[in-house]
N, C-alpha and C. Protein backbone atom coordinates (compact mmCIF):
# COMPACT_ATOMS: atom_id res chain seq x y z
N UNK A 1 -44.74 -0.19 125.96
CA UNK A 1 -44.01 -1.43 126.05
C UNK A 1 -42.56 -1.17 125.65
N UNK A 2 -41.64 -1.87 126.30
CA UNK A 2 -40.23 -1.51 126.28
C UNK A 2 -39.96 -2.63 124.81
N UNK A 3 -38.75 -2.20 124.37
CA UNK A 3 -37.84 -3.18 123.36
C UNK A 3 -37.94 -4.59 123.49
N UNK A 4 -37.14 -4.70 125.08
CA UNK A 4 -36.96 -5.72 125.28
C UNK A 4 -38.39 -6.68 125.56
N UNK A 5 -39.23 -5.97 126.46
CA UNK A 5 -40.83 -6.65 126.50
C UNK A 5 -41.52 -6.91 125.28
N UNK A 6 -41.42 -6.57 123.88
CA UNK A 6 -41.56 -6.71 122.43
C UNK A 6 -41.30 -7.94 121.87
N UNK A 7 -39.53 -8.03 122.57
CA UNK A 7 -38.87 -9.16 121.53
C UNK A 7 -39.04 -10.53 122.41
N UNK A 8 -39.02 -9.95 124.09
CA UNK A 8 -39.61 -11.38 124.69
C UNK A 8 -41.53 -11.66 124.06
N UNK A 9 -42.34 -10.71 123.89
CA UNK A 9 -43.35 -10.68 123.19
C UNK A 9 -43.52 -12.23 121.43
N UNK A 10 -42.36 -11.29 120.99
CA UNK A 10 -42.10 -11.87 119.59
C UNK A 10 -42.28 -13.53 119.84
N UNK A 11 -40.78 -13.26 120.73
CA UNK A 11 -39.97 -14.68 120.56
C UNK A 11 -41.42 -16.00 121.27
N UNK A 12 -41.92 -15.44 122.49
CA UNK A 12 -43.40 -15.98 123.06
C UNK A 12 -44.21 -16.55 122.03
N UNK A 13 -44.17 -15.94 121.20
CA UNK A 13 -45.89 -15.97 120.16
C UNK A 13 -45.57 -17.60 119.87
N UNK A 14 -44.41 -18.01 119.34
CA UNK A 14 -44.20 -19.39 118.76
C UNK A 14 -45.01 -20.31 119.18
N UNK A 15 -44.47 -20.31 120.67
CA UNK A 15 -45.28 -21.26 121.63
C UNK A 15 -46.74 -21.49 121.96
N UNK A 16 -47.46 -20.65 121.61
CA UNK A 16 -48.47 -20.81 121.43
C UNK A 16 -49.80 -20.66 120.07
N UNK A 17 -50.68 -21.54 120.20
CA UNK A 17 -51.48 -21.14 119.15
C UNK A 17 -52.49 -20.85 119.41
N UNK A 18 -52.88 -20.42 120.62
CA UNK A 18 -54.00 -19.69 121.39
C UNK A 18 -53.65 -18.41 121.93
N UNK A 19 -54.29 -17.47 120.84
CA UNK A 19 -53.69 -15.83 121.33
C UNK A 19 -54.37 -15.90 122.82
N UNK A 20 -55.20 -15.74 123.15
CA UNK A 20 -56.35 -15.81 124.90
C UNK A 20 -55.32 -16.47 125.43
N UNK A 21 -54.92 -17.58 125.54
CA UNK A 21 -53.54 -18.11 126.52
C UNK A 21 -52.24 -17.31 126.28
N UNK A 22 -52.20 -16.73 125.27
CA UNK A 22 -50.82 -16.05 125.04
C UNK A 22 -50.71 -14.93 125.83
N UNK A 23 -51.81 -13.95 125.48
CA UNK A 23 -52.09 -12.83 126.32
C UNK A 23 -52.11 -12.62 127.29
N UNK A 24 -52.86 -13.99 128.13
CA UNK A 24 -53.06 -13.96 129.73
C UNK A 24 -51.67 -14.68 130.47
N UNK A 25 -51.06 -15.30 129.48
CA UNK A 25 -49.60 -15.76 129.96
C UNK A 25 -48.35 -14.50 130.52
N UNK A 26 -48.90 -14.10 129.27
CA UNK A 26 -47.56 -13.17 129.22
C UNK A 26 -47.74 -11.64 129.88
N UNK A 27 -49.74 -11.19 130.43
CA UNK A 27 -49.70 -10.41 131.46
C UNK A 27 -49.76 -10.46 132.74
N UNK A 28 -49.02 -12.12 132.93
CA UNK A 28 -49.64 -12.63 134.54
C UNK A 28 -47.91 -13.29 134.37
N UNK A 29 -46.92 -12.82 133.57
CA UNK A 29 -45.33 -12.87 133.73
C UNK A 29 -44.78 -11.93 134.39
N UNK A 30 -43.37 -12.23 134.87
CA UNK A 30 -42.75 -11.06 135.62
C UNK A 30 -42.09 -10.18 134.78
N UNK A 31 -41.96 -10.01 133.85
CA UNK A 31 -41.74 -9.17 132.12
C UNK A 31 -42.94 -8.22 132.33
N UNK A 32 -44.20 -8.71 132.50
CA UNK A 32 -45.14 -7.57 132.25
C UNK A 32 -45.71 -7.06 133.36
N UNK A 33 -45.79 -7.79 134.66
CA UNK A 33 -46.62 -7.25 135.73
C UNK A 33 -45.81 -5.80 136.18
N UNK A 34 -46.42 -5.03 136.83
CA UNK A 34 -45.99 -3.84 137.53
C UNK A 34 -44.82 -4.27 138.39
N UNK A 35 -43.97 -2.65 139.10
CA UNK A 35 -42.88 -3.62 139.97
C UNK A 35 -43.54 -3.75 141.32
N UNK A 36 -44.69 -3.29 141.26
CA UNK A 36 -44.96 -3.55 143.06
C UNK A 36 -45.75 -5.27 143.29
N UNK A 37 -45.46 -5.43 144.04
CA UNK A 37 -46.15 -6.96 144.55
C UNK A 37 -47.22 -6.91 144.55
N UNK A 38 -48.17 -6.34 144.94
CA UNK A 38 -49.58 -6.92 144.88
C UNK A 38 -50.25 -6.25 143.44
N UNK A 39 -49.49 -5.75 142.25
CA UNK A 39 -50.10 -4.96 141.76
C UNK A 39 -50.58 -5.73 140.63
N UNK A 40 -51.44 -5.07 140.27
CA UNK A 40 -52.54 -6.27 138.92
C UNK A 40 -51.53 -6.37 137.67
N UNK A 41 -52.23 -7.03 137.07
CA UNK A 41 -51.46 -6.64 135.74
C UNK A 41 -51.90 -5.39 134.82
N UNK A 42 -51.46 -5.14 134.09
CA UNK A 42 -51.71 -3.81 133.04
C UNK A 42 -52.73 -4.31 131.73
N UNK A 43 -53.65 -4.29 131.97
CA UNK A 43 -54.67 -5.05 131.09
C UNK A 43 -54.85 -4.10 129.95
N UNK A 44 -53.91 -2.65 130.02
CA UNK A 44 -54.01 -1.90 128.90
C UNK A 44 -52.83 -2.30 128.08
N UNK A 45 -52.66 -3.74 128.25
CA UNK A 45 -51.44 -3.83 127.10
C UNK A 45 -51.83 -5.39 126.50
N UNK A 46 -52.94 -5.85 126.56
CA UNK A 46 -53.95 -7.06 126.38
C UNK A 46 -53.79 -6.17 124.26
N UNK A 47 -54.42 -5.78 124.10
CA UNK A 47 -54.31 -5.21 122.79
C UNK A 47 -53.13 -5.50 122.14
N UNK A 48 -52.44 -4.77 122.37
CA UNK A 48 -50.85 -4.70 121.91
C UNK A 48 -50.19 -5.84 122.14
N UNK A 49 -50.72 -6.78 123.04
CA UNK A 49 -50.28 -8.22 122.92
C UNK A 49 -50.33 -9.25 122.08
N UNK A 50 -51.68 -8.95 121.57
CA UNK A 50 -52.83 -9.73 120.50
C UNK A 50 -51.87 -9.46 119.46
N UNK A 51 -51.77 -8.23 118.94
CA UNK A 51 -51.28 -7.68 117.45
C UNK A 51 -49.58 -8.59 117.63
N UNK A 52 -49.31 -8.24 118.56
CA UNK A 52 -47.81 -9.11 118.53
C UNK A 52 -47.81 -10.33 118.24
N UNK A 53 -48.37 -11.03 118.64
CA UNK A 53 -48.87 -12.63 118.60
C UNK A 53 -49.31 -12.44 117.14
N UNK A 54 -50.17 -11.33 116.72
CA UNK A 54 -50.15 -11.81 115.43
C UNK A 54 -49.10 -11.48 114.47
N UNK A 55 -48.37 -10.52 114.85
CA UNK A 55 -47.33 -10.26 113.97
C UNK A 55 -46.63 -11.41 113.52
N UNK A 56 -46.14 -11.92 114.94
CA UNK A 56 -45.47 -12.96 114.77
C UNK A 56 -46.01 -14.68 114.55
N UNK A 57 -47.07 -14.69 114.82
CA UNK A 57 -47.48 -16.87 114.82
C UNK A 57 -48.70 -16.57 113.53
N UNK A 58 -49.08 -15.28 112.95
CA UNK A 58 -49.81 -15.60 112.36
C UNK A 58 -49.51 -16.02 110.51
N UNK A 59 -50.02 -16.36 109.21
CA UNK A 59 -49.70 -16.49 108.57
C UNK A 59 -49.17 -15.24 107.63
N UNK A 60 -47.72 -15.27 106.68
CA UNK A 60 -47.27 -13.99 105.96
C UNK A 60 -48.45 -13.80 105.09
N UNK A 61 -48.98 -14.40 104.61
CA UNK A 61 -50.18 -14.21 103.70
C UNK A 61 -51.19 -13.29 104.64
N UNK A 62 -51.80 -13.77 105.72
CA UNK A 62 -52.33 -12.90 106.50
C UNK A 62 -51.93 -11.63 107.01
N UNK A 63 -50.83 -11.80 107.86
CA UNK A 63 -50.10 -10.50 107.72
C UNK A 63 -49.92 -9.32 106.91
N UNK A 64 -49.69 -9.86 105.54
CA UNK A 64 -50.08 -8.65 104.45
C UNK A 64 -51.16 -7.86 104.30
N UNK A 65 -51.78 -8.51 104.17
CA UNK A 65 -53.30 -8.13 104.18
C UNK A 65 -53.68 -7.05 105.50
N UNK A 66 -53.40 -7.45 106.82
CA UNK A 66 -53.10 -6.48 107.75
C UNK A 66 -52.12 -4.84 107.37
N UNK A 67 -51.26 -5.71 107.02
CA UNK A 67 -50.47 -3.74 106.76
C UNK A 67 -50.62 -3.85 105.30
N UNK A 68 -51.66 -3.92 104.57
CA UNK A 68 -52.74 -3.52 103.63
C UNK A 68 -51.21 -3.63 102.29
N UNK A 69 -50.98 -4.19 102.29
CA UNK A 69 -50.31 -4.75 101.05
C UNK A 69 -50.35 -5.84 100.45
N UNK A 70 -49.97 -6.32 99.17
CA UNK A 70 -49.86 -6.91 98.17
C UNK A 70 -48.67 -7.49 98.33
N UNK A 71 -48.05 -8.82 97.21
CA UNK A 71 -46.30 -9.40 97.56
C UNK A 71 -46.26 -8.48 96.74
N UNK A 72 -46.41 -7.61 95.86
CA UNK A 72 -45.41 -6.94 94.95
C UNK A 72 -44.73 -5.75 95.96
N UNK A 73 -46.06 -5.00 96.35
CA UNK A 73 -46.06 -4.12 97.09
C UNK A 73 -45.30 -3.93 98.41
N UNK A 74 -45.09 -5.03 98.83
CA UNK A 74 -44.47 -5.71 100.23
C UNK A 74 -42.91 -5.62 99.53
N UNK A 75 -42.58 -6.62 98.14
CA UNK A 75 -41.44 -6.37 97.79
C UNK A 75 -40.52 -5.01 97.56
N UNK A 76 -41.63 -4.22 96.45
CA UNK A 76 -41.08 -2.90 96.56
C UNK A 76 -41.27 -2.11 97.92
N UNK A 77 -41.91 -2.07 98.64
CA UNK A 77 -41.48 -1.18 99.84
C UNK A 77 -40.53 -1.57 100.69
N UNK A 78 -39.94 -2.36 100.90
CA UNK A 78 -39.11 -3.22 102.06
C UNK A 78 -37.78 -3.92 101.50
N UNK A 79 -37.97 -3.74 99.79
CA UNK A 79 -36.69 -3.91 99.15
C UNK A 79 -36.11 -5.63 99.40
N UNK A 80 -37.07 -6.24 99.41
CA UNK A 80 -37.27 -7.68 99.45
C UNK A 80 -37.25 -8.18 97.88
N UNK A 81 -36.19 -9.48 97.58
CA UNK A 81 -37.53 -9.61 96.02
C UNK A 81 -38.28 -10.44 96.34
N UNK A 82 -38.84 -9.94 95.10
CA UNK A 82 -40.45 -10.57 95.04
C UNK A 82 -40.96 -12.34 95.38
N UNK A 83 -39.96 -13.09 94.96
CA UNK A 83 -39.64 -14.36 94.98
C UNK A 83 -39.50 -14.60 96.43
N UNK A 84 -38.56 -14.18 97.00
CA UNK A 84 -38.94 -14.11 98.78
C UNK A 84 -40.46 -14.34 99.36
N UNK A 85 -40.57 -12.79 99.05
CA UNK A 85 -42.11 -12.29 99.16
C UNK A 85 -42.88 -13.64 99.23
N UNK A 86 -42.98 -14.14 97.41
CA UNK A 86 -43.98 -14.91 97.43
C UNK A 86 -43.87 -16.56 98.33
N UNK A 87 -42.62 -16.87 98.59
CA UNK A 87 -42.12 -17.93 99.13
C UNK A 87 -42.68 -17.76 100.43
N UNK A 88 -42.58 -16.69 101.47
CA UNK A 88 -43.24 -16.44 102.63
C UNK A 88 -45.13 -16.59 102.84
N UNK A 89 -45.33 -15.76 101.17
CA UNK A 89 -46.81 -15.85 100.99
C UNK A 89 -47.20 -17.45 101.06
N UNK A 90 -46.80 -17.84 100.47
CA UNK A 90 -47.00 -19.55 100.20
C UNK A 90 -46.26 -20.46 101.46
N UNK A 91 -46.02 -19.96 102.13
CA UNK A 91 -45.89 -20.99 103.27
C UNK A 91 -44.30 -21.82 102.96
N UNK A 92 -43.53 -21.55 101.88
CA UNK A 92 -42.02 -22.11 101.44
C UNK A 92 -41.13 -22.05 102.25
N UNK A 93 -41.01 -20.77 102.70
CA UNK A 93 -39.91 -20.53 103.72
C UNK A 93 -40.80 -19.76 104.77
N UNK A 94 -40.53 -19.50 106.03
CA UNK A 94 -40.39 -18.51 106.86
C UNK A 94 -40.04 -16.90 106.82
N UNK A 95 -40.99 -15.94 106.95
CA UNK A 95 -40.33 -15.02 107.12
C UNK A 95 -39.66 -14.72 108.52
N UNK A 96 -38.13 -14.20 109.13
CA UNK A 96 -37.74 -14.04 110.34
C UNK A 96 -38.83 -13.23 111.07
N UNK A 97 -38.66 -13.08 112.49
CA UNK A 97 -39.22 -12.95 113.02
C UNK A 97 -39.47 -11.42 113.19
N UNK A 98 -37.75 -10.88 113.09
CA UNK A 98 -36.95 -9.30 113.13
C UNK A 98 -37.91 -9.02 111.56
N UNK A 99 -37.96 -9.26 110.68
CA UNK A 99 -38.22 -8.80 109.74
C UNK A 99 -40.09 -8.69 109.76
N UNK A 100 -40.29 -9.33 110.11
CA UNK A 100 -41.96 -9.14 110.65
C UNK A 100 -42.44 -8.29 111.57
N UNK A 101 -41.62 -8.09 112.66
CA UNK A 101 -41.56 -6.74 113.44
C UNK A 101 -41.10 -5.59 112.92
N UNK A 102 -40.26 -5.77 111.86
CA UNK A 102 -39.90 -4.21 111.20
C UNK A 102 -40.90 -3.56 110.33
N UNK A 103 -41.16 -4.79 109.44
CA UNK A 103 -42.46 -4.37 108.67
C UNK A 103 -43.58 -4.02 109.08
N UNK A 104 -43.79 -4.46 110.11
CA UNK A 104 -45.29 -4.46 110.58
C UNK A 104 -45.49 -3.23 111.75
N UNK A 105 -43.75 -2.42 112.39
CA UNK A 105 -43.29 -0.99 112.74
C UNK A 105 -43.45 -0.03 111.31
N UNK A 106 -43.16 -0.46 110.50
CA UNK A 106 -42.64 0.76 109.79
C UNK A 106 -44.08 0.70 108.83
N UNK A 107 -45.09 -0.15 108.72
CA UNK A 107 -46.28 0.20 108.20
C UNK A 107 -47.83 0.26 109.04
N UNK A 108 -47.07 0.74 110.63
CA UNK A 108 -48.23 1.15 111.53
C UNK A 108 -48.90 0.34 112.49
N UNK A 109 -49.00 -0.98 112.02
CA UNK A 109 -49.48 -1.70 112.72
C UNK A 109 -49.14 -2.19 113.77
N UNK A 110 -47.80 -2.23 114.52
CA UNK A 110 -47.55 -2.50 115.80
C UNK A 110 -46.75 -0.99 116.21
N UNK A 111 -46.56 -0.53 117.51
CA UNK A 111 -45.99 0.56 117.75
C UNK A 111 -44.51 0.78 118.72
């Protein structure tokens, strides 16, 4: 998946709260289909769709738990403080969207 197919990925997830509609939306778009006309979609990127959607619409509390950290742990690795951290954990603020894709690159879980 390209950069740009990622961040249209990201920015997508909002809109929906049904990953199964998200997935089948966004491999039956002209972003993801092949360039030839009759060609199917790439159903080997149904996976990597899911995890995006969750990167992004799912809860920071959940999320952690996915790239197997703790708020402390989340704070010290990513150089966040902790107060952030826990504000995201608790539903206070938002974590960005860029910052949920970095974290969730740089601790394996999306590629």
């Amino acid at each position: 998946m390209t950069d740009q197919q990622i961040a249209l990925a990201l920015a997508e997830a909002h809109n929906y709260a049904d990953v199964d509609a998200y997935v089948s939306d966004l491999l039956l778009s002209s972003a993801f289909l092949p360039e030839a006309e009759d060609a199917a979609p790439d159903l080997s990127l149904a996976e990597d769709l899911r995890q995006l959607w969750t990167v992004s619409a799912a809860p920071f509390k959940e999320l952690l738990a996915l790239m197997g950290l703790n708020q402390s742990a989340c704070s010290r690795r990513f150089g966040v403080p902790l107060r952030t951290v826990q504000g995201w954990a608790l539903g206070e603020r938002e974590c960005p969207t860029y910052v949920r894709r970095m974290m969730a690159e740089l601790t394996g879980l999306i590629r």
